[in-house]
N, C-alpha and C. Protein backbone atom coordinates (compact mmCIF):
# COMPACT_ATOMS: atom_id res chain seq x y z
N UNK A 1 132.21 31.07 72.70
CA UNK A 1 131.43 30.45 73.74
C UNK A 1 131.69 28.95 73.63
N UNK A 2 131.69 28.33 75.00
CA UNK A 2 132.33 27.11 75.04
C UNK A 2 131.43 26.04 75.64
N UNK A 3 130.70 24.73 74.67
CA UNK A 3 129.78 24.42 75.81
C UNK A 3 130.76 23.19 75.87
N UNK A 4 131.12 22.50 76.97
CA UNK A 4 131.04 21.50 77.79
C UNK A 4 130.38 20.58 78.34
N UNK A 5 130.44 19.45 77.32
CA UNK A 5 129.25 18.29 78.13
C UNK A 5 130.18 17.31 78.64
N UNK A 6 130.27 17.25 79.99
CA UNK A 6 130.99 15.72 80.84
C UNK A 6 130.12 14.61 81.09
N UNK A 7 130.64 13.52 80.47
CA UNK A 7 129.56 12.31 80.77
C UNK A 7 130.50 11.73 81.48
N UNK A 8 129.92 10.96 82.10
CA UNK A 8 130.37 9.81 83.28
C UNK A 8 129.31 8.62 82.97
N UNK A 9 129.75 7.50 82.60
CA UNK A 9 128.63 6.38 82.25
C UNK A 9 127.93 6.12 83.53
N UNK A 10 126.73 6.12 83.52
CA UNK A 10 126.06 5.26 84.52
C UNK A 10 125.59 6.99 85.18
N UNK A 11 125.64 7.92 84.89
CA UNK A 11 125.50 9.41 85.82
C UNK A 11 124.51 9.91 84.67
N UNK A 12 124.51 9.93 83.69
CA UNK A 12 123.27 10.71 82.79
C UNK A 12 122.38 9.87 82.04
N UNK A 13 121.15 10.44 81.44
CA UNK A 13 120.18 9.69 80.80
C UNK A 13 120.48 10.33 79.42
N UNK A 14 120.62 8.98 78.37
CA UNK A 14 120.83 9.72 76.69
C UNK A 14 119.29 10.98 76.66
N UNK A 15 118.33 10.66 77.13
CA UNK A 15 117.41 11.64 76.48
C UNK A 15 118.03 13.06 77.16
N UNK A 16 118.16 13.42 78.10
CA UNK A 16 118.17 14.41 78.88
C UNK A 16 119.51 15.19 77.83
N UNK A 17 120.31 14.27 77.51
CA UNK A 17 121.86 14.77 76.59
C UNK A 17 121.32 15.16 75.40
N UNK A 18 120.42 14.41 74.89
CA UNK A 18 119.55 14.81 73.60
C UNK A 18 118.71 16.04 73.83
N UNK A 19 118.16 16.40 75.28
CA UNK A 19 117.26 17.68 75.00
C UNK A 19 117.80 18.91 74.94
N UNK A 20 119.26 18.55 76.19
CA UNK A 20 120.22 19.82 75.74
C UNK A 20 120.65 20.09 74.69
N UNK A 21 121.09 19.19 73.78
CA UNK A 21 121.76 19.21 72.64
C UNK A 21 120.73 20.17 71.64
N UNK A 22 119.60 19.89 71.72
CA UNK A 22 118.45 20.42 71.05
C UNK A 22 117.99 21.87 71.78
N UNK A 23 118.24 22.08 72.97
CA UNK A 23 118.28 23.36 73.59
C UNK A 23 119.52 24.39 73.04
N UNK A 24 120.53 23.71 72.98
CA UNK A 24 121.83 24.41 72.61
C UNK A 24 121.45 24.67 70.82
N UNK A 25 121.31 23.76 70.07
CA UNK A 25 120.75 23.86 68.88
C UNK A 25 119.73 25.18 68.52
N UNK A 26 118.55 25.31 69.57
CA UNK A 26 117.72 26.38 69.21
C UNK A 26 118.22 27.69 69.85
N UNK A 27 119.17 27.73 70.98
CA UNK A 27 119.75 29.20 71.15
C UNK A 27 120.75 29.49 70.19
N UNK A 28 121.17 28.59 69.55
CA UNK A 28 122.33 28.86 68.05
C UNK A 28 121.34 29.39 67.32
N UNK A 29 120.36 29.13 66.66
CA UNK A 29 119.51 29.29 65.74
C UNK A 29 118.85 31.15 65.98
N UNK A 30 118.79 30.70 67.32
CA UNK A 30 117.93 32.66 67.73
C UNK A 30 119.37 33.56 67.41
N UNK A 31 120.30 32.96 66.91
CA UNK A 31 121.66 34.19 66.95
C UNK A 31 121.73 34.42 65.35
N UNK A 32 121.01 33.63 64.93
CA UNK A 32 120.54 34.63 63.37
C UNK A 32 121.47 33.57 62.37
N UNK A 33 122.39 34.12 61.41
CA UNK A 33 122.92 33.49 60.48
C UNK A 33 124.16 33.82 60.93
N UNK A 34 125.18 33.38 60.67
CA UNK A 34 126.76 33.30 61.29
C UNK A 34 127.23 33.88 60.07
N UNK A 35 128.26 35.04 60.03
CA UNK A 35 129.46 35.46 59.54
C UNK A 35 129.87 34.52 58.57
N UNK A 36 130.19 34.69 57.42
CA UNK A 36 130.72 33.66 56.44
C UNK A 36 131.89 32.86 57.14
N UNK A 37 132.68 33.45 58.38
CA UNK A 37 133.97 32.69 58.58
C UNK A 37 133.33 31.78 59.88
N UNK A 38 132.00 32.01 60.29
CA UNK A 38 131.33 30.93 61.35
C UNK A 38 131.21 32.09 62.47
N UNK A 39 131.29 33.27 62.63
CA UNK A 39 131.27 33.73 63.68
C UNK A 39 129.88 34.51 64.07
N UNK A 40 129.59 34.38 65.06
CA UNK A 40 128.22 34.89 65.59
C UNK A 40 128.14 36.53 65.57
N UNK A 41 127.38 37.52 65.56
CA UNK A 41 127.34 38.98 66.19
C UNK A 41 126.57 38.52 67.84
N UNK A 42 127.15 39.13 68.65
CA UNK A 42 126.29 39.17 69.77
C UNK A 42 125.55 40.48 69.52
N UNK A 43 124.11 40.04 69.82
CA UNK A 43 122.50 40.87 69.70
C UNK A 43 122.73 42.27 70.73
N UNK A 44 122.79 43.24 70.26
CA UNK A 44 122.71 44.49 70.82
C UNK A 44 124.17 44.98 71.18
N UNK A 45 125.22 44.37 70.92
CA UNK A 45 126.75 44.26 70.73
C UNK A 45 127.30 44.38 69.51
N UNK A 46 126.88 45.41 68.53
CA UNK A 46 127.63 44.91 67.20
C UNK A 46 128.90 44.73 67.58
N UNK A 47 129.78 45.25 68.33
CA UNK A 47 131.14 45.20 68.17
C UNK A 47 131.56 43.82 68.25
N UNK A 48 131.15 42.79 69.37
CA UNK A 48 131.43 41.37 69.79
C UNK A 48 131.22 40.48 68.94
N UNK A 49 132.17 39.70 68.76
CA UNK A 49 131.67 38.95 67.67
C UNK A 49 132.29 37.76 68.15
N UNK A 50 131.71 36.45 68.31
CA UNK A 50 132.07 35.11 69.13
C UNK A 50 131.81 34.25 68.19
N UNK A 51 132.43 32.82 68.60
CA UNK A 51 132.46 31.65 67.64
C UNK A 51 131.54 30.44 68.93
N UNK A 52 130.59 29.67 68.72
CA UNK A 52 130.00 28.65 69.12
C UNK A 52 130.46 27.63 68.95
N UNK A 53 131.16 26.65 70.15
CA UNK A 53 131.61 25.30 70.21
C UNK A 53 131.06 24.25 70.91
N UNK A 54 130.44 22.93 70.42
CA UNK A 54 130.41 22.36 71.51
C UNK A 54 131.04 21.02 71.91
N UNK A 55 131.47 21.12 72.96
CA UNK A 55 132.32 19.45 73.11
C UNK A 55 131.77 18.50 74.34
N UNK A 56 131.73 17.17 73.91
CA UNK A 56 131.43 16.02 74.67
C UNK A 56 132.37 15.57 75.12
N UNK A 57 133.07 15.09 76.42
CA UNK A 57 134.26 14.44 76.87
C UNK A 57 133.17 13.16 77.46
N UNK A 58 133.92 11.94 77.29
CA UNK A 58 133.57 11.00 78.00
C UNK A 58 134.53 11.15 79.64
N UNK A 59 134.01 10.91 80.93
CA UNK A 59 134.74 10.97 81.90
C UNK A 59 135.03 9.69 82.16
């Protein structure tokens, strides 16, 4: 799973980047403990098993 944050200066407010960041933070947290190699189980999927990324690009 891939999150994507695009900033453009002068287009976002730091808090609002900070609450997602902290939103994204607590849906990581509800996915339990990660796989020794970092990888998630998706919940009611044993088979799936995904890695959590997140990236900031300045635009």
């Amino acid at each position: 799973m891939l999150v994507l944050t695009l900033k453009k200066e002068g287009c976002y407010k730091e808090k609002k980047v900070e609450a997602n960041l902290q939103d994204l933070k607590n849906f990581v947290a509800s996915l339990g403990i990660p796989m020794k190699d970092g990888q998630y189980n998706l919940p009611g999927y044993p088979d799936i098993d995904f890695y959590v990324e997140h990236v900031e690009v300045d635009v």
